[in-house]
N, C-alpha and C. Protein backbone atom coordinates (compact mmCIF):
# COMPACT_ATOMS: atom_id res chain seq x y z
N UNK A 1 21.45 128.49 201.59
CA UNK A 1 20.45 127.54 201.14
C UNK A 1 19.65 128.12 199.98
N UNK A 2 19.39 129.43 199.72
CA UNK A 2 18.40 129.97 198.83
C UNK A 2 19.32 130.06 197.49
N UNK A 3 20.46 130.07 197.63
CA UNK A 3 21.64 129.53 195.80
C UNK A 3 21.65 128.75 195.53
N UNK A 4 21.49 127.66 196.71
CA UNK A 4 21.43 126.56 196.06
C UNK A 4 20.23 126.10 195.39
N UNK A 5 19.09 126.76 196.23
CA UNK A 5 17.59 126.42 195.02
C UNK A 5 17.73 127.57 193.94
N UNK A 6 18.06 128.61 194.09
CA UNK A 6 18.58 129.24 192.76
C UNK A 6 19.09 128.93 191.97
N UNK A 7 19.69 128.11 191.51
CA UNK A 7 20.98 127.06 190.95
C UNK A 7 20.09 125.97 190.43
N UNK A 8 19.16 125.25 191.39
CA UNK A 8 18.38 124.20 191.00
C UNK A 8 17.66 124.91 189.67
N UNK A 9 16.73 126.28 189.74
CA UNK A 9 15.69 126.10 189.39
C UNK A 9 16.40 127.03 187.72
N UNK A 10 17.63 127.43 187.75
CA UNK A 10 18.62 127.88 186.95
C UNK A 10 19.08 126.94 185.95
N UNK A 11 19.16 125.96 186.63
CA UNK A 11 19.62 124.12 185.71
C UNK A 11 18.03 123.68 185.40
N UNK A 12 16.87 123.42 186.38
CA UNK A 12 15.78 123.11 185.32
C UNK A 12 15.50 124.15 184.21
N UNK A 13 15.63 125.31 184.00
CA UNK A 13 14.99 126.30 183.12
C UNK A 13 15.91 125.77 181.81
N UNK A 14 17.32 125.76 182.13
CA UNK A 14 18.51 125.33 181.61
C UNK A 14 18.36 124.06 180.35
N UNK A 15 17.73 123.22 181.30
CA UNK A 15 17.19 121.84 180.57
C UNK A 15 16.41 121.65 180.12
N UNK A 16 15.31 122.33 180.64
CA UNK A 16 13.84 122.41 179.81
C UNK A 16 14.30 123.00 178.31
N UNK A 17 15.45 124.25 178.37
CA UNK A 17 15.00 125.12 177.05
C UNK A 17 15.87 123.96 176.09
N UNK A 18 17.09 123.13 176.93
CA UNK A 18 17.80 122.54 175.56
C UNK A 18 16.68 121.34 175.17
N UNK A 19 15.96 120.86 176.00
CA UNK A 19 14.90 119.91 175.38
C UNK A 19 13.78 120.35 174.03
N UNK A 20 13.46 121.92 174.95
CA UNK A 20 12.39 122.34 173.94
C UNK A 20 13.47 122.42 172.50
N UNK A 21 14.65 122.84 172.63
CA UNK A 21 15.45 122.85 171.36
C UNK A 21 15.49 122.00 170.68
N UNK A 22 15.66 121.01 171.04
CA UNK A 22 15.91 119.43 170.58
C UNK A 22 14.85 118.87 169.92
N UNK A 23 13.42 119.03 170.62
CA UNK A 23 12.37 119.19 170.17
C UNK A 23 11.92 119.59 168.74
N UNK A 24 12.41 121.25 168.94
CA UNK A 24 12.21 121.75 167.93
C UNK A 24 13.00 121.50 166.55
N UNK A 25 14.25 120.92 166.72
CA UNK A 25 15.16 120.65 166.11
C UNK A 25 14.73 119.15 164.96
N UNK A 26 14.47 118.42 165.89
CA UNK A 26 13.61 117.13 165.28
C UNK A 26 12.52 117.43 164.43
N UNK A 27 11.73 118.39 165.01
CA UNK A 27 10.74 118.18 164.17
C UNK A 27 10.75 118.73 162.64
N UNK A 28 11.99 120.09 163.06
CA UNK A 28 12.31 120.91 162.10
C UNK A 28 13.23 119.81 160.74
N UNK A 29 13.76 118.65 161.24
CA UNK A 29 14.43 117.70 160.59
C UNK A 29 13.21 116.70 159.78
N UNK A 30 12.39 116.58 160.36
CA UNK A 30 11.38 115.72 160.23
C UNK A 30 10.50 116.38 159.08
N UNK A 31 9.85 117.54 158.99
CA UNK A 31 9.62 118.22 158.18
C UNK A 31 10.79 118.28 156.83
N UNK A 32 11.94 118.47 157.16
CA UNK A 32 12.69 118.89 155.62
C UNK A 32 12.97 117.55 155.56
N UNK A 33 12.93 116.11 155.78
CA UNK A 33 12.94 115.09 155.22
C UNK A 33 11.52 114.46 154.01
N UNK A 34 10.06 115.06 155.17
CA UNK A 34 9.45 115.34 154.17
C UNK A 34 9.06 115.71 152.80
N UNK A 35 9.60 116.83 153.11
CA UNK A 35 9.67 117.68 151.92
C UNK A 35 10.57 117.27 150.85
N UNK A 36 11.80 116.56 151.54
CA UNK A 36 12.56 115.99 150.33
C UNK A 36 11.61 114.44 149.67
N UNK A 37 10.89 114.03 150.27
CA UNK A 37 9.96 112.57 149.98
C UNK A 37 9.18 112.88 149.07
N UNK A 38 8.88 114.43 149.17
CA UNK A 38 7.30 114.42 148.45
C UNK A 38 8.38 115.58 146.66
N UNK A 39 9.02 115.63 146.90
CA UNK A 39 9.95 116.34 145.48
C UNK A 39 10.46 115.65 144.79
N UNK A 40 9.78 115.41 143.69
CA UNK A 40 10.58 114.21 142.94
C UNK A 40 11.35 114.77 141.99
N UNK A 41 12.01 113.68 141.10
CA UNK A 41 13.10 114.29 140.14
C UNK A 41 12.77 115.16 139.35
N UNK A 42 11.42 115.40 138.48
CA UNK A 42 10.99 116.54 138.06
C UNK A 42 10.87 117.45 138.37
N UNK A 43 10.17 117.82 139.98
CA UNK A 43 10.27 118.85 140.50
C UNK A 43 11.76 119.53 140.67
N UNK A 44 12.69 118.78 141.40
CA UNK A 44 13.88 119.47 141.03
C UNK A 44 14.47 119.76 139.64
N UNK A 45 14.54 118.83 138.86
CA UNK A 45 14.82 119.74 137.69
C UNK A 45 14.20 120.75 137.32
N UNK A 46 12.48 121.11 137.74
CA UNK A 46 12.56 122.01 137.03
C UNK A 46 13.36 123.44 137.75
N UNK A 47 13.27 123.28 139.25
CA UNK A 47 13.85 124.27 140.25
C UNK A 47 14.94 124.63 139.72
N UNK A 48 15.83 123.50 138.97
CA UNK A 48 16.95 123.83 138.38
C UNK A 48 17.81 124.79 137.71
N UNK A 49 16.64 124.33 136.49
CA UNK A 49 15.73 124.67 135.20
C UNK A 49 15.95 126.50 135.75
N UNK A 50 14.99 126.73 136.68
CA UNK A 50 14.35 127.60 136.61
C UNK A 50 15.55 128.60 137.20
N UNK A 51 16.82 128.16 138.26
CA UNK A 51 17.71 128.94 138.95
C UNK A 51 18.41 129.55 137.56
N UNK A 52 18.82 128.38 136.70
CA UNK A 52 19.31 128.63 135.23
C UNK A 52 19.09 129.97 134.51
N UNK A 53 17.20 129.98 134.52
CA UNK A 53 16.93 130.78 133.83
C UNK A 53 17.16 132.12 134.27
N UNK A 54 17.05 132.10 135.51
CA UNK A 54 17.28 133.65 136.51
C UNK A 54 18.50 133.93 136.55
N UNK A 55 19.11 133.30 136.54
CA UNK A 55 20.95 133.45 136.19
C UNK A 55 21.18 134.32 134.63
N UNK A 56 20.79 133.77 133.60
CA UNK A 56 21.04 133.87 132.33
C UNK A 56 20.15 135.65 132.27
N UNK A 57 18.51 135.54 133.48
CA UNK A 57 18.28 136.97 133.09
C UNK A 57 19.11 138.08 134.14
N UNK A 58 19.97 137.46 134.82
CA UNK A 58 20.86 138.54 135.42
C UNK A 58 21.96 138.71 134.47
N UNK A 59 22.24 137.88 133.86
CA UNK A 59 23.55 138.14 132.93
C UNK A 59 22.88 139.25 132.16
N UNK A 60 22.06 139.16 131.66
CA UNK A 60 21.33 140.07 130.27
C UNK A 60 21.42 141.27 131.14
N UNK A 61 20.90 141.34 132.01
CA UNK A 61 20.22 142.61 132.68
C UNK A 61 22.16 143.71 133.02
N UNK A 62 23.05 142.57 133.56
CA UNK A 62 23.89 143.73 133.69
C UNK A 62 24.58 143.83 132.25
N UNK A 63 24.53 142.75 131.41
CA UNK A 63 24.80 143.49 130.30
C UNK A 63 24.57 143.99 129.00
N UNK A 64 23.09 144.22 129.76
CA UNK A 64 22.13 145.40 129.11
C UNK A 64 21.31 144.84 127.80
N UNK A 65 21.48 143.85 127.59
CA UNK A 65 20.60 143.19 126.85
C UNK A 65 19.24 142.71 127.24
N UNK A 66 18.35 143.87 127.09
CA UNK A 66 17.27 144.23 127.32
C UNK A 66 15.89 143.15 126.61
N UNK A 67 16.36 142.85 125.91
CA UNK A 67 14.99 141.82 124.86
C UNK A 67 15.69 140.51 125.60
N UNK A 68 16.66 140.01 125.70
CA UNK A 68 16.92 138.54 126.29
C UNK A 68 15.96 138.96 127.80
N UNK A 69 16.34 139.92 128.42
CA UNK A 69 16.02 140.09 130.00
C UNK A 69 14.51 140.10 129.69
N UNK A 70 13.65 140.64 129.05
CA UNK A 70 11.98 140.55 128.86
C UNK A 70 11.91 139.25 128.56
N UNK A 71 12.24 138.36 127.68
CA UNK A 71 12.16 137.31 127.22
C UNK A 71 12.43 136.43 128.56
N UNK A 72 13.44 136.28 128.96
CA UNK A 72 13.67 135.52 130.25
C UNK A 72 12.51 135.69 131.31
N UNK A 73 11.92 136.83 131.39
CA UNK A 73 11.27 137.28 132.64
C UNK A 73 10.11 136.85 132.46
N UNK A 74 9.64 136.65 130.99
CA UNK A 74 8.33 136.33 130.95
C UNK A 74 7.80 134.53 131.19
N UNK A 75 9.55 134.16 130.87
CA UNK A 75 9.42 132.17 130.87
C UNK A 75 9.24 132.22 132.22
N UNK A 76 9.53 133.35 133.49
CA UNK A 76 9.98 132.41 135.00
C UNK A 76 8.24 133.37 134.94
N UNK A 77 7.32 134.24 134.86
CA UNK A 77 6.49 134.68 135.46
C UNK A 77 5.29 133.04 135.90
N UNK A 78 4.55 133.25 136.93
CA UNK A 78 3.83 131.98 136.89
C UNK A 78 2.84 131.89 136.31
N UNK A 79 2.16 131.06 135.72
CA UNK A 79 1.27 130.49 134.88
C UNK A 79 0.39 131.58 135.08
N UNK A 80 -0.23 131.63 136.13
CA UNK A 80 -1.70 132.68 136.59
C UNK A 80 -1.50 133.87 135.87
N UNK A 81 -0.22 134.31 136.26
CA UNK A 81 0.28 135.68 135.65
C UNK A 81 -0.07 135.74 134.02
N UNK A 82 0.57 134.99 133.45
CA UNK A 82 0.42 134.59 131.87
C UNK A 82 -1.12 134.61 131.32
N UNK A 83 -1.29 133.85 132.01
CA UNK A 83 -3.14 133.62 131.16
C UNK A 83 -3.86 135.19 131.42
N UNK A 84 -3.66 135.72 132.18
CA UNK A 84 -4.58 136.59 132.58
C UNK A 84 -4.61 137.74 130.66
């Protein structure tokens, strides 16, 4: 008799955690739908934009073209950085 409530309370723990998953799963869906609502076409281009530019300063960097790689590094630094 005591496996079989072992078993019971083995299957609630069981079910609770795939719920809390499911849970978490939704909300985690719910959030990156968000996030896609509030990014508009500008914002991704510039993300684009910007993967582009980090690409072009890895090219420089392994092949050693040192003034493209400063030049590149200074377009992706962020604004704050710049003004200062």
């Amino acid at each position: 008799a005591a496996n079989a409530g072992n078993a019971n309370v083995a299957a609630d723990e069981w079910q609770h955690k795939q719920k809390l998953a499911q849970i978490a799963k939704q909300k985690k869906m719910q959030e990156l739908q968000l996030i896609q609502q509030s990014m508009t076409s500008e914002k991704v281009e510039e993300m684009k934009h910007q993967a582009r530019l980090r690409h072009q300063m890895a090219v420089a960097y392994k092949t050693g073209d040192e003034e493209t790689r400063k030049k590149l590094q200074r377009r992706l630094e962020p604004e704050e950085l710049v003004k200062r």
